[in-house]
N, C-alpha and C. Protein backbone atom coordinates (compact mmCIF):
# COMPACT_ATOMS: atom_id res chain seq x y z
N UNK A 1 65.50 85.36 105.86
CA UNK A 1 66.84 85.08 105.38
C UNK A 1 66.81 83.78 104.58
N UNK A 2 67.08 83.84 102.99
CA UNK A 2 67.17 82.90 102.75
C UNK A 2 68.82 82.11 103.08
N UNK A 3 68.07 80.52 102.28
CA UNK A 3 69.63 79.33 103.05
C UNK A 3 70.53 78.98 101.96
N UNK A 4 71.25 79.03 102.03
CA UNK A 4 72.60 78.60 101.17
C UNK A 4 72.82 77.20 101.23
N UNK A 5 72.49 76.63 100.30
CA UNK A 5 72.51 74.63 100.51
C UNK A 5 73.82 74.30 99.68
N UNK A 6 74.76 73.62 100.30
CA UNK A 6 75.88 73.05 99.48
C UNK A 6 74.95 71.52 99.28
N UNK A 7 74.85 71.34 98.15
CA UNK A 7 73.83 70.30 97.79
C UNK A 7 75.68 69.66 96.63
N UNK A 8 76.14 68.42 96.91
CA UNK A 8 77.35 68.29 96.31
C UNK A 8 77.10 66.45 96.25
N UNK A 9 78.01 66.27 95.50
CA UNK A 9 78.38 64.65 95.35
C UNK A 9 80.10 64.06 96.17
N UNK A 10 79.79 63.36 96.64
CA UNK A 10 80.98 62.58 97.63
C UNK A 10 81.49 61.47 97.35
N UNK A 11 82.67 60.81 98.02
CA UNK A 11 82.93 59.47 97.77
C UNK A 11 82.82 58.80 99.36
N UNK A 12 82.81 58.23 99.53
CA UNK A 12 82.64 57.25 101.33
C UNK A 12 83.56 58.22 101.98
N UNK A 13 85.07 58.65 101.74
CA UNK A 13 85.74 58.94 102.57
C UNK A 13 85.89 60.63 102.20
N UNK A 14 84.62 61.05 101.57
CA UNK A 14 84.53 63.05 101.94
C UNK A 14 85.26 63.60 100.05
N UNK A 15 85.74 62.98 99.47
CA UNK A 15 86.19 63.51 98.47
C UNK A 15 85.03 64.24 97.29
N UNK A 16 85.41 65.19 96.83
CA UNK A 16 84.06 65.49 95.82
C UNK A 16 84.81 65.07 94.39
N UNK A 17 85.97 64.91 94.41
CA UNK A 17 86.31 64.61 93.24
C UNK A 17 88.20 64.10 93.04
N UNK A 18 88.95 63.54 92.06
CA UNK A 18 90.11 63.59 92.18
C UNK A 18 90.89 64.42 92.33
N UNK A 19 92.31 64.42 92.74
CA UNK A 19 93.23 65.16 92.93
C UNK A 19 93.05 66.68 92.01
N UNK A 20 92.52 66.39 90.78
CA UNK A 20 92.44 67.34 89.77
C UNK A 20 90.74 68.07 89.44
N UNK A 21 89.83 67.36 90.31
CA UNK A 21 88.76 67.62 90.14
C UNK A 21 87.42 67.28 89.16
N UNK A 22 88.39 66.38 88.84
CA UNK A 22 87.59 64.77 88.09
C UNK A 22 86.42 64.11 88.71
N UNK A 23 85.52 63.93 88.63
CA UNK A 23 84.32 63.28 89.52
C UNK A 23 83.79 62.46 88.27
N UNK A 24 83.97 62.03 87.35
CA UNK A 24 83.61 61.35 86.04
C UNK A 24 83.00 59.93 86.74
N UNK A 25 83.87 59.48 87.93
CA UNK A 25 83.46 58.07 88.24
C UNK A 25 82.30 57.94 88.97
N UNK A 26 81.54 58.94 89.28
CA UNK A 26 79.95 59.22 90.06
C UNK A 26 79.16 59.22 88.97
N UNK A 27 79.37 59.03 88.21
CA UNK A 27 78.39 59.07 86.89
C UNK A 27 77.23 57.97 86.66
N UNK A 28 78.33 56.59 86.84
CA UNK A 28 77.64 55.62 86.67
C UNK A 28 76.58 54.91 87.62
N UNK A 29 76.82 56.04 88.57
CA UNK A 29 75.54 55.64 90.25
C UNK A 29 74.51 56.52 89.57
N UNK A 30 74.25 57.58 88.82
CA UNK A 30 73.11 58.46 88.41
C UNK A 30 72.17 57.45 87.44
N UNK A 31 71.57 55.98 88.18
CA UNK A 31 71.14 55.22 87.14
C UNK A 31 69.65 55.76 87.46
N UNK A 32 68.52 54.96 86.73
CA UNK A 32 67.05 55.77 87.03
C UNK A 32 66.34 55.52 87.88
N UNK A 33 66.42 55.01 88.87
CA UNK A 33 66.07 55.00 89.80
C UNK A 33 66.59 56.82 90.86
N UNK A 34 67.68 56.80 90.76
CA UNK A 34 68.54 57.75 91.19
C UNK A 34 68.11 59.66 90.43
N UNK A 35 68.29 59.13 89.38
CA UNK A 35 67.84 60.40 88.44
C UNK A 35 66.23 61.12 88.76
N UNK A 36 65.42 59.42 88.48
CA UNK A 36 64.15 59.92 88.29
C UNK A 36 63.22 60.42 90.04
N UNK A 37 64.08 59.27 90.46
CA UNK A 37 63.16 59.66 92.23
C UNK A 37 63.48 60.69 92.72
N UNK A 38 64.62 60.87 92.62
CA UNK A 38 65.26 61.73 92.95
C UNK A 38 65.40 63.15 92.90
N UNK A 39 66.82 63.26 91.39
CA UNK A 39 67.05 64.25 91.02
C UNK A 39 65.95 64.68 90.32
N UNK A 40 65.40 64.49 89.10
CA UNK A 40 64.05 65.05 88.55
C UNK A 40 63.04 65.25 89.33
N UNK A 41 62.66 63.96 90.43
CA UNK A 41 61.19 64.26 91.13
C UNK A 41 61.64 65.31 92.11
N UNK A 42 62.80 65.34 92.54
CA UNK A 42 62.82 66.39 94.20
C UNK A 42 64.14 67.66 93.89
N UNK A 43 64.75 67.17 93.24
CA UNK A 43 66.25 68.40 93.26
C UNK A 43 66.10 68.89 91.62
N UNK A 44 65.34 69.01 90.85
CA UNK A 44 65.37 69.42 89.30
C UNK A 44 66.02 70.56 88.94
N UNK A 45 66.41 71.70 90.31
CA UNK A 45 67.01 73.05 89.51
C UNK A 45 68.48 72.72 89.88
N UNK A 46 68.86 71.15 90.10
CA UNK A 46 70.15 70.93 90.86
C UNK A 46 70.78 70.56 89.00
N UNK A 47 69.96 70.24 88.67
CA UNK A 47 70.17 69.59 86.80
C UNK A 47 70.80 70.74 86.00
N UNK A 48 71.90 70.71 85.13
CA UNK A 48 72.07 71.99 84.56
C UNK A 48 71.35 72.22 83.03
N UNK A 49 71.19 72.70 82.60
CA UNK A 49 70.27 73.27 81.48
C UNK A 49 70.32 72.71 80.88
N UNK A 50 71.53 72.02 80.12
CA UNK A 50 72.24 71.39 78.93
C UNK A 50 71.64 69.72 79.29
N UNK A 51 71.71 69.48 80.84
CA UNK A 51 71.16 67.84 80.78
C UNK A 51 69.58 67.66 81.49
N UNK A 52 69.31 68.97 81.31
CA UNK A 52 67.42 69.20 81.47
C UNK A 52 67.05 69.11 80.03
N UNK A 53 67.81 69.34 79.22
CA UNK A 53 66.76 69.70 77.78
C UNK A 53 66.44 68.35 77.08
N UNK A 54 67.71 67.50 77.63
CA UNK A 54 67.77 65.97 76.96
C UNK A 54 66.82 65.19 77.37
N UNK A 55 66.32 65.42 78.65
CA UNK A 55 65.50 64.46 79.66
C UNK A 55 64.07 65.03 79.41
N UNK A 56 63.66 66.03 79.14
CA UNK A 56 62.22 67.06 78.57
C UNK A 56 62.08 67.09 79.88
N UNK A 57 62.85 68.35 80.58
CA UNK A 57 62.35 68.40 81.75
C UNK A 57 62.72 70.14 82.40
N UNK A 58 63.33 70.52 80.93
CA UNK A 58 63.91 71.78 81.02
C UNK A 58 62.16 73.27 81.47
N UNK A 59 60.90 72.82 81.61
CA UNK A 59 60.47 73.50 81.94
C UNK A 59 59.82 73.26 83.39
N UNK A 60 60.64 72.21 83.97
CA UNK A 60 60.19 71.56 85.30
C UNK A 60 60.35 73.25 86.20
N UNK A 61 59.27 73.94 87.16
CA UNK A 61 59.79 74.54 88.04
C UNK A 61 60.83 74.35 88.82
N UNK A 62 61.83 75.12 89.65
CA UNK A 62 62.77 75.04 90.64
C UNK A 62 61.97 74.97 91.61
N UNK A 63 62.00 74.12 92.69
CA UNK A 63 61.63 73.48 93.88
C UNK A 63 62.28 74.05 94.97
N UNK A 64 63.62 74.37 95.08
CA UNK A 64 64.79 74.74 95.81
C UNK A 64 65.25 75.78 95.77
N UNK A 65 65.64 76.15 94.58
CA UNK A 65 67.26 77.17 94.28
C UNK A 65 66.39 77.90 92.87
N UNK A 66 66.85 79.61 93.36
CA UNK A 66 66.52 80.40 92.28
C UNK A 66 67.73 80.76 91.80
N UNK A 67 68.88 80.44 92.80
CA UNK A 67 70.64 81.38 92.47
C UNK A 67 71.14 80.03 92.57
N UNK A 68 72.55 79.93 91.71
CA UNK A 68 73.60 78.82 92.07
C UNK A 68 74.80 79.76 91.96
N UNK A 69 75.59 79.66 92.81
CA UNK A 69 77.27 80.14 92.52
C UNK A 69 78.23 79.10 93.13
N UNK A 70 78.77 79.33 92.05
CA UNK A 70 80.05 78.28 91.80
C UNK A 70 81.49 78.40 91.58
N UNK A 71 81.69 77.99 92.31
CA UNK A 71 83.90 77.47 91.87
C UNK A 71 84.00 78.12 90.14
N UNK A 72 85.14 78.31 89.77
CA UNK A 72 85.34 78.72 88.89
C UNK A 72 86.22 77.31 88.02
N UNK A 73 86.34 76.38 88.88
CA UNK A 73 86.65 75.09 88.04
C UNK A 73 85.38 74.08 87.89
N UNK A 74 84.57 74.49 88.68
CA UNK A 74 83.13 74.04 88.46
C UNK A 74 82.23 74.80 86.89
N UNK A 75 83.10 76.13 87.32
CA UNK A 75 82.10 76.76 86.05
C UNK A 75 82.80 76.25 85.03
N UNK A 76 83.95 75.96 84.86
CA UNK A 76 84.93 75.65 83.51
C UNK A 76 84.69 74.16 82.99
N UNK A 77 83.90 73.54 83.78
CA UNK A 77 83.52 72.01 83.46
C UNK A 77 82.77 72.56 81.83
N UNK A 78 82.05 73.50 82.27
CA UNK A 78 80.52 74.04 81.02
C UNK A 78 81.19 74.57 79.92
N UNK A 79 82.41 75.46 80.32
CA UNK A 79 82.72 76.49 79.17
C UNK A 79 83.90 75.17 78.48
N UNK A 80 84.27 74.15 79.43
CA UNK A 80 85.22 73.02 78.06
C UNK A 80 84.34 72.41 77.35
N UNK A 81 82.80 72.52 77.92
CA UNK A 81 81.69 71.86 76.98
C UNK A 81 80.83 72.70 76.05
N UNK A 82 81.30 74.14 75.85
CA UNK A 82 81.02 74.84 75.14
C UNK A 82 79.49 75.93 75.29
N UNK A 83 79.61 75.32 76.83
CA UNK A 83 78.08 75.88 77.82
C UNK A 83 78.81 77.09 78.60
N UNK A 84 78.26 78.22 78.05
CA UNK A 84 78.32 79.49 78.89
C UNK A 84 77.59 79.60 80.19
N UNK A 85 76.56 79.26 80.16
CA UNK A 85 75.28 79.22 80.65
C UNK A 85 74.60 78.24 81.30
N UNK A 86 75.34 77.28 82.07
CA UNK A 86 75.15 76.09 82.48
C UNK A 86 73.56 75.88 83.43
N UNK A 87 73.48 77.26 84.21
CA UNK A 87 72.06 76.91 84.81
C UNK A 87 71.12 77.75 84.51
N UNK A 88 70.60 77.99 82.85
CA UNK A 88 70.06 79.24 82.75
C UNK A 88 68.58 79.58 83.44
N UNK A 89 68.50 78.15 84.42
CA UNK A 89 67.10 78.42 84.89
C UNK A 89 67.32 79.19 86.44
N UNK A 90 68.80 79.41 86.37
CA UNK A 90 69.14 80.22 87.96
C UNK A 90 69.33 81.16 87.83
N UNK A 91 69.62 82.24 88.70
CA UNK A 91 70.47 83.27 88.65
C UNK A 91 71.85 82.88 88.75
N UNK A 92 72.66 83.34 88.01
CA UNK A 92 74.45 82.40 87.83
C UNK A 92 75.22 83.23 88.25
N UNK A 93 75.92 82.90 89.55
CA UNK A 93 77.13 83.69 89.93
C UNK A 93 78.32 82.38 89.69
N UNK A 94 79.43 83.03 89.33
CA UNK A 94 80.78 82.29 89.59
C UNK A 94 82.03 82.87 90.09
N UNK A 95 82.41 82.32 91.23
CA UNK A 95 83.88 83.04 91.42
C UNK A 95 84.72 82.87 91.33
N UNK A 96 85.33 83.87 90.90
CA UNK A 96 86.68 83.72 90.17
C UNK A 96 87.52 85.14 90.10
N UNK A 97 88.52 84.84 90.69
CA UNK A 97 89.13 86.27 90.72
C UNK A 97 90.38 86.28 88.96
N UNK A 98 90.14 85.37 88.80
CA UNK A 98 90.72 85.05 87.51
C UNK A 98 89.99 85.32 86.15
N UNK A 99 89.02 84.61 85.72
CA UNK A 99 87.78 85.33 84.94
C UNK A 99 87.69 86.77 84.93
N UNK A 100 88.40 87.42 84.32
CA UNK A 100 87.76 88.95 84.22
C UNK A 100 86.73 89.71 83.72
N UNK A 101 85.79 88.73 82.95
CA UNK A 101 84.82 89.39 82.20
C UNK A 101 84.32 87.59 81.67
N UNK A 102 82.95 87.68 82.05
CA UNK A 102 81.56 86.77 82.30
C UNK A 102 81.81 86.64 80.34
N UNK A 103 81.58 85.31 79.98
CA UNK A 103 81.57 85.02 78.07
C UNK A 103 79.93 84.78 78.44
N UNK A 104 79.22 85.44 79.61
CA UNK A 104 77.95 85.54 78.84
C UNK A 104 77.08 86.29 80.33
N UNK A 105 75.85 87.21 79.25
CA UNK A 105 75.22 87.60 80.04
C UNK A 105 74.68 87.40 81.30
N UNK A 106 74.26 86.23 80.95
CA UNK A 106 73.20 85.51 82.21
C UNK A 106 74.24 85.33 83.31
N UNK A 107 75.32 85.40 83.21
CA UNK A 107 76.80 85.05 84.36
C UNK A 107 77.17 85.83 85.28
N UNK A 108 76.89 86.16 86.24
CA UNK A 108 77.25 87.13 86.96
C UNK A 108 79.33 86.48 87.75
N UNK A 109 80.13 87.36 87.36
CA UNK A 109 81.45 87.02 87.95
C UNK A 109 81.45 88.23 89.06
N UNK A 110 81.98 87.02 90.23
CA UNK A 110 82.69 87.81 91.76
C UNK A 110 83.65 87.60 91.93
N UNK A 111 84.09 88.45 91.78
CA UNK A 111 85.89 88.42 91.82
C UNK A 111 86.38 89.06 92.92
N UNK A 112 85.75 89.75 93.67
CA UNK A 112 85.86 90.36 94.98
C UNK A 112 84.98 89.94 96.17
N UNK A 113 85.09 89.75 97.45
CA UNK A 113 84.54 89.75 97.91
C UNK A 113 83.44 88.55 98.08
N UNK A 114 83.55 87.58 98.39
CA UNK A 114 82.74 85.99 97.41
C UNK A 114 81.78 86.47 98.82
N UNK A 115 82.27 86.69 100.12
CA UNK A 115 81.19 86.66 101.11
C UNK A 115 80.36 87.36 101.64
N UNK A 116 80.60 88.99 100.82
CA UNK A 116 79.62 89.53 101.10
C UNK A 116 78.36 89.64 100.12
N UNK A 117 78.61 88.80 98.97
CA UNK A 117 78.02 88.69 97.91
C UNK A 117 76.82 87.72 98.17
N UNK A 118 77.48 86.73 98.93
CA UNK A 118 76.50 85.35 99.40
C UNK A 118 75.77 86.05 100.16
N UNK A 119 76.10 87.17 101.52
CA UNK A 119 75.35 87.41 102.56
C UNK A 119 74.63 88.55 101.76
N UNK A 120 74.87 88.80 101.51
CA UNK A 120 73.80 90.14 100.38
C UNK A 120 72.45 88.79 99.58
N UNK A 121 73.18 87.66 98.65
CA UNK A 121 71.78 87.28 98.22
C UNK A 121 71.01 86.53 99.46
N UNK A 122 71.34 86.04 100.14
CA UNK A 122 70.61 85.74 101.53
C UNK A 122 70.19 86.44 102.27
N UNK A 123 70.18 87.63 102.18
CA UNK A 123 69.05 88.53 102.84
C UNK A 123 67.67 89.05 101.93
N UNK A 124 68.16 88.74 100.43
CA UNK A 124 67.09 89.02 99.64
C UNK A 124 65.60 88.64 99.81
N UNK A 125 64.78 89.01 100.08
CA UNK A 125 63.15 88.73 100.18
C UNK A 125 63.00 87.94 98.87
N UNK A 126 63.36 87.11 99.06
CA UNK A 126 63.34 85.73 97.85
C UNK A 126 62.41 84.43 98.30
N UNK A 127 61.77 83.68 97.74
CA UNK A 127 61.30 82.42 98.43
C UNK A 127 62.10 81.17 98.26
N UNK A 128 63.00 81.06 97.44
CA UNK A 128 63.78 79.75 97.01
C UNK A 128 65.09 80.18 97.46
N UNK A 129 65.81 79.32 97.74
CA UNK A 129 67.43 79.53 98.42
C UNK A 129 67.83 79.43 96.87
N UNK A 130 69.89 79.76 97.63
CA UNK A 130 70.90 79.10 97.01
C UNK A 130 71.62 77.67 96.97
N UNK A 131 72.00 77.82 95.83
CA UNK A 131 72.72 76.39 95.61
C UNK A 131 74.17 76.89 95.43
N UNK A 132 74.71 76.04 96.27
CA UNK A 132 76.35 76.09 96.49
C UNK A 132 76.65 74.88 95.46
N UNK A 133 77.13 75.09 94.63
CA UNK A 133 77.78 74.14 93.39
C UNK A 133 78.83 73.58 93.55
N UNK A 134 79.66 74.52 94.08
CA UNK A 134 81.17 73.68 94.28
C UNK A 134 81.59 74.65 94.18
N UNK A 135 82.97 74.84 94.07
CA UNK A 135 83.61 73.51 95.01
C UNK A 135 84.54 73.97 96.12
N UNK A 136 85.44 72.64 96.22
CA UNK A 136 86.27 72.70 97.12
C UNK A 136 86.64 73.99 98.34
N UNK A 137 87.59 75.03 97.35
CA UNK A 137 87.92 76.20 97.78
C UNK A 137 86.70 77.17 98.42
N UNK A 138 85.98 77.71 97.34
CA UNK A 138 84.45 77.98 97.61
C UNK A 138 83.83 77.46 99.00
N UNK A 139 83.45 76.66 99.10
CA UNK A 139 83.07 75.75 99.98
C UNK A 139 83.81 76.13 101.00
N UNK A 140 84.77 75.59 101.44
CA UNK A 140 85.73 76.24 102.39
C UNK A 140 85.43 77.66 102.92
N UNK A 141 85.79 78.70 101.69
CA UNK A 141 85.54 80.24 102.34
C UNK A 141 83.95 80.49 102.57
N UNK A 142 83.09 79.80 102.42
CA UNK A 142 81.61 80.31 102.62
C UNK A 142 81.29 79.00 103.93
N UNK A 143 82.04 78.17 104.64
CA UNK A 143 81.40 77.14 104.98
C UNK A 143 80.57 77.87 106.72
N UNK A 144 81.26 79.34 106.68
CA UNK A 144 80.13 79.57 108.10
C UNK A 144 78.86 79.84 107.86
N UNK A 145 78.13 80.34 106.03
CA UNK A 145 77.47 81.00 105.76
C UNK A 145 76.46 79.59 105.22
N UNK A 146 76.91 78.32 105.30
CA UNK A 146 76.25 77.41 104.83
C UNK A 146 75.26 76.83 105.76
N UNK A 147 73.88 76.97 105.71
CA UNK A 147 72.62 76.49 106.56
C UNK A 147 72.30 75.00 106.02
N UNK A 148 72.74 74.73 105.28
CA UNK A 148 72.27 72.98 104.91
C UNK A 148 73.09 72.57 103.75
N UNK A 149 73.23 71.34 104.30
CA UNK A 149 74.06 70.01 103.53
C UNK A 149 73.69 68.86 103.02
N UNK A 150 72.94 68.69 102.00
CA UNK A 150 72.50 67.58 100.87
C UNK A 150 74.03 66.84 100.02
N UNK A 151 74.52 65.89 100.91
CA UNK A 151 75.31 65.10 100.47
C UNK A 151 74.96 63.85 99.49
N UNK A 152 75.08 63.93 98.57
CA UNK A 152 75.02 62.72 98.28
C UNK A 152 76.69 61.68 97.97
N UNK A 153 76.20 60.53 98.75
CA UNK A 153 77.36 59.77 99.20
C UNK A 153 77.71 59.08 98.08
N UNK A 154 78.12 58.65 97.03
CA UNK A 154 78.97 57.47 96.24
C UNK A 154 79.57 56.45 96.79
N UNK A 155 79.32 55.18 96.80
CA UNK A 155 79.45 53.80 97.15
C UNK A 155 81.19 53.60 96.61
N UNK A 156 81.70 54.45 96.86
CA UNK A 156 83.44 54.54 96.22
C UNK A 156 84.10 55.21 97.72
N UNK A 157 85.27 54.54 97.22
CA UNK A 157 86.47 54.95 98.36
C UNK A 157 87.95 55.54 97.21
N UNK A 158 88.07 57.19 97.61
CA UNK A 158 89.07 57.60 96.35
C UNK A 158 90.30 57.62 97.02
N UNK A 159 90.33 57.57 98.25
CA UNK A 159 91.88 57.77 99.02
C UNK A 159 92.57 58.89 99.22
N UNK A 160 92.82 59.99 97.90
CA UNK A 160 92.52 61.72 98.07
C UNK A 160 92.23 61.93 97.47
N UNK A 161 91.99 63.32 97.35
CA UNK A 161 91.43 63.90 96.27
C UNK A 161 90.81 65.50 96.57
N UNK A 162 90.03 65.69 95.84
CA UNK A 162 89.67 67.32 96.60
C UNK A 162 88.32 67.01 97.33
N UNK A 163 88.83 67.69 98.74
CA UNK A 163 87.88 67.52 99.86
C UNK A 163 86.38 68.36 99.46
N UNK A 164 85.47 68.00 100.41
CA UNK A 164 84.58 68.68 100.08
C UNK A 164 84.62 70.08 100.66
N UNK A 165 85.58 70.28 101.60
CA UNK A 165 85.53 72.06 102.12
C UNK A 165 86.81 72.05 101.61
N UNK A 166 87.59 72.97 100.99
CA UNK A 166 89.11 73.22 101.37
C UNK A 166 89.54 74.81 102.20
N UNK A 167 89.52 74.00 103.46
CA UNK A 167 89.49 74.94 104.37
C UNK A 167 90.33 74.53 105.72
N UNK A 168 90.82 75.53 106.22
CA UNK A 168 91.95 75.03 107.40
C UNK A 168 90.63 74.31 108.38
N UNK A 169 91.18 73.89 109.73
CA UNK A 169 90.57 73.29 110.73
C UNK A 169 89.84 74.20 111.60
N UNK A 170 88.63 73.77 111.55
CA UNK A 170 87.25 74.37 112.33
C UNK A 170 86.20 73.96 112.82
N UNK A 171 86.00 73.05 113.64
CA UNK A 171 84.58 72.65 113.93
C UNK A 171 83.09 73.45 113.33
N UNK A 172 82.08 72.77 112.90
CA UNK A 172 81.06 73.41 112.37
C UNK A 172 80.00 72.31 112.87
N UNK A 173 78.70 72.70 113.38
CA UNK A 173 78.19 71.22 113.62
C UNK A 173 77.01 71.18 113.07
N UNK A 174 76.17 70.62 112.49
CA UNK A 174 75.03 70.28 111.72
C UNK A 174 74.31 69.01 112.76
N UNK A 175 73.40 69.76 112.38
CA UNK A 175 72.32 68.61 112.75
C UNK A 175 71.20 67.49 111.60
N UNK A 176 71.56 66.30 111.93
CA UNK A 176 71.31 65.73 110.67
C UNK A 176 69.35 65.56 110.47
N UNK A 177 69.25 65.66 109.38
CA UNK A 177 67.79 65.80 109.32
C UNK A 177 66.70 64.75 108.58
N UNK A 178 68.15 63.86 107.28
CA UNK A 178 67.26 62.63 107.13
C UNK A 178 68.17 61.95 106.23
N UNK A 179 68.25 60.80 106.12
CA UNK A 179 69.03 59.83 104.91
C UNK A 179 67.96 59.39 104.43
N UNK A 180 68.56 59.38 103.13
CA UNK A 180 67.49 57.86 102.51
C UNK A 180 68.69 57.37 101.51
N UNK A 181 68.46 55.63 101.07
CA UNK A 181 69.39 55.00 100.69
C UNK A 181 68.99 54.58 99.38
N UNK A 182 69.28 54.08 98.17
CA UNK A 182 69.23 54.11 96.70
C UNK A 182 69.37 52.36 96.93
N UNK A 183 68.87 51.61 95.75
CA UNK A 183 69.43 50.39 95.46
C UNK A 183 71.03 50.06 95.46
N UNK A 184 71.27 50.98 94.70
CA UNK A 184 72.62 51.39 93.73
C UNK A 184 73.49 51.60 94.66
N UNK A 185 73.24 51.73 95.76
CA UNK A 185 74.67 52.33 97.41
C UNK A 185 74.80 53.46 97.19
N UNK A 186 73.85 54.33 96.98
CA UNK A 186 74.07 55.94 97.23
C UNK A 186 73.40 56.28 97.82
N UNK A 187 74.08 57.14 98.88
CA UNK A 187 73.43 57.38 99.91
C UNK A 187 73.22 58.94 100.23
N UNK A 188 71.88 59.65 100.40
CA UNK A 188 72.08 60.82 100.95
C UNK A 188 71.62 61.45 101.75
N UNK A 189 72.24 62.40 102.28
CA UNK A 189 71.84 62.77 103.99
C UNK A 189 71.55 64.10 103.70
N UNK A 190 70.51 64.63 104.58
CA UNK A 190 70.65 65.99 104.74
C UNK A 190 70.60 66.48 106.04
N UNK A 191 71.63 67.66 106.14
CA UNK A 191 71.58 68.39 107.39
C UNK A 191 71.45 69.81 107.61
N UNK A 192 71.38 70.30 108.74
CA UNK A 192 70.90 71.62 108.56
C UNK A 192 71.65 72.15 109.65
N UNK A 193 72.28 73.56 109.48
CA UNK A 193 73.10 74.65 110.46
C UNK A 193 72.86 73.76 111.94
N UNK A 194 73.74 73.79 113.12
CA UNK A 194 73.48 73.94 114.03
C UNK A 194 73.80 75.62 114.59
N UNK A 195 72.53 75.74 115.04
CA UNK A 195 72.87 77.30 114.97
C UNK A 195 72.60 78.00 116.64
């Protein structure tokens, strides 16, 4: 069975982004220390296509994730930037019961059914997991189906904003598996299902 990783960005107090889904202010923690140890040396299929090609790193293997599916305001970040195709080194699902028809091949749209879709690619005889992209809502309806949590923390306090699950009240418990800390105050943890 492969694992479904919500691999996401945070602020100190759980937010992934503003009220509207703005995260613009995490930007300036992605300095190189952060990028290069990090995201390039260890998470590279977490990079989307468009900011792999700039860095010459767009033929780096995936380490992690062969599939990403995503929020449909996650996917719309790409299509206001004129990117259909934001992870063309994944397999691309997005959900959206709104989207009626994918503006590009490589896109697979779920508009029905977001959870039996996840539990269908997690049974696939695959060697690399999924990447849970975002967001909020998403997150929420898949959060029993989620086996690990790669937070990365932002040295910011937003006050609200959109949580990282949006989901009614449920205990879920993880067991934490390792932090490591950045110059910069970013911090990230990973945990895994308690199952």
């Amino acid at each position: 069975m492969r694992k479904l990783t919500y691999f996401i960005a945070c602020s100190i107090d759980g937010f992934i982004g503003a009220p509207d889904g703005d995260a613009q202010f995490f930007m300036p923690f992605v300095d190189e220390e952060f990028l290069e140890d990090f995201l390039k040396a260890e998470y590279p299929d977490t990079l989307s296509t468009h900011g792999r090609r700039p860095l010459g790193i767009d033929d780096l293997e995936n380490r992690h994730f062969d599939t990403i599916i995503q929020g449909r305001a996650s996917y719309d970040l790409a299509l206001e930037a004129g990117v259909t195709s934001p992870y063309a080194h994944l397999r691309e699902y997005v959900a959206s019961r709104s989207l009626k028809e994918s503006p590009d091949p490589h896109v697979e749209i779920v508009a029905d059914d977001v959870l039996g879709k996840v539990r269908e690619l997690k049974a696939e005889d695959r060697e690399l997991g999924i990447y849970l992209c975002g967001g909020s809502q998403l997150a929420g309806a898949l959060i029993d189906e989620v086996d690990e949590l790669v937070i990365k923390t932002y040295p910011v306090v937003l006050g609200s904003g959109m949580p990282m699950f949006g989901s009614g009240f449920d205990v879920a418990e993880f067991t934490l598996d390792g932090v490591r800390v950045f110059k910069n105050g970013v911090l990230v943890r990973t945990y895994s299902r308690k199952r």
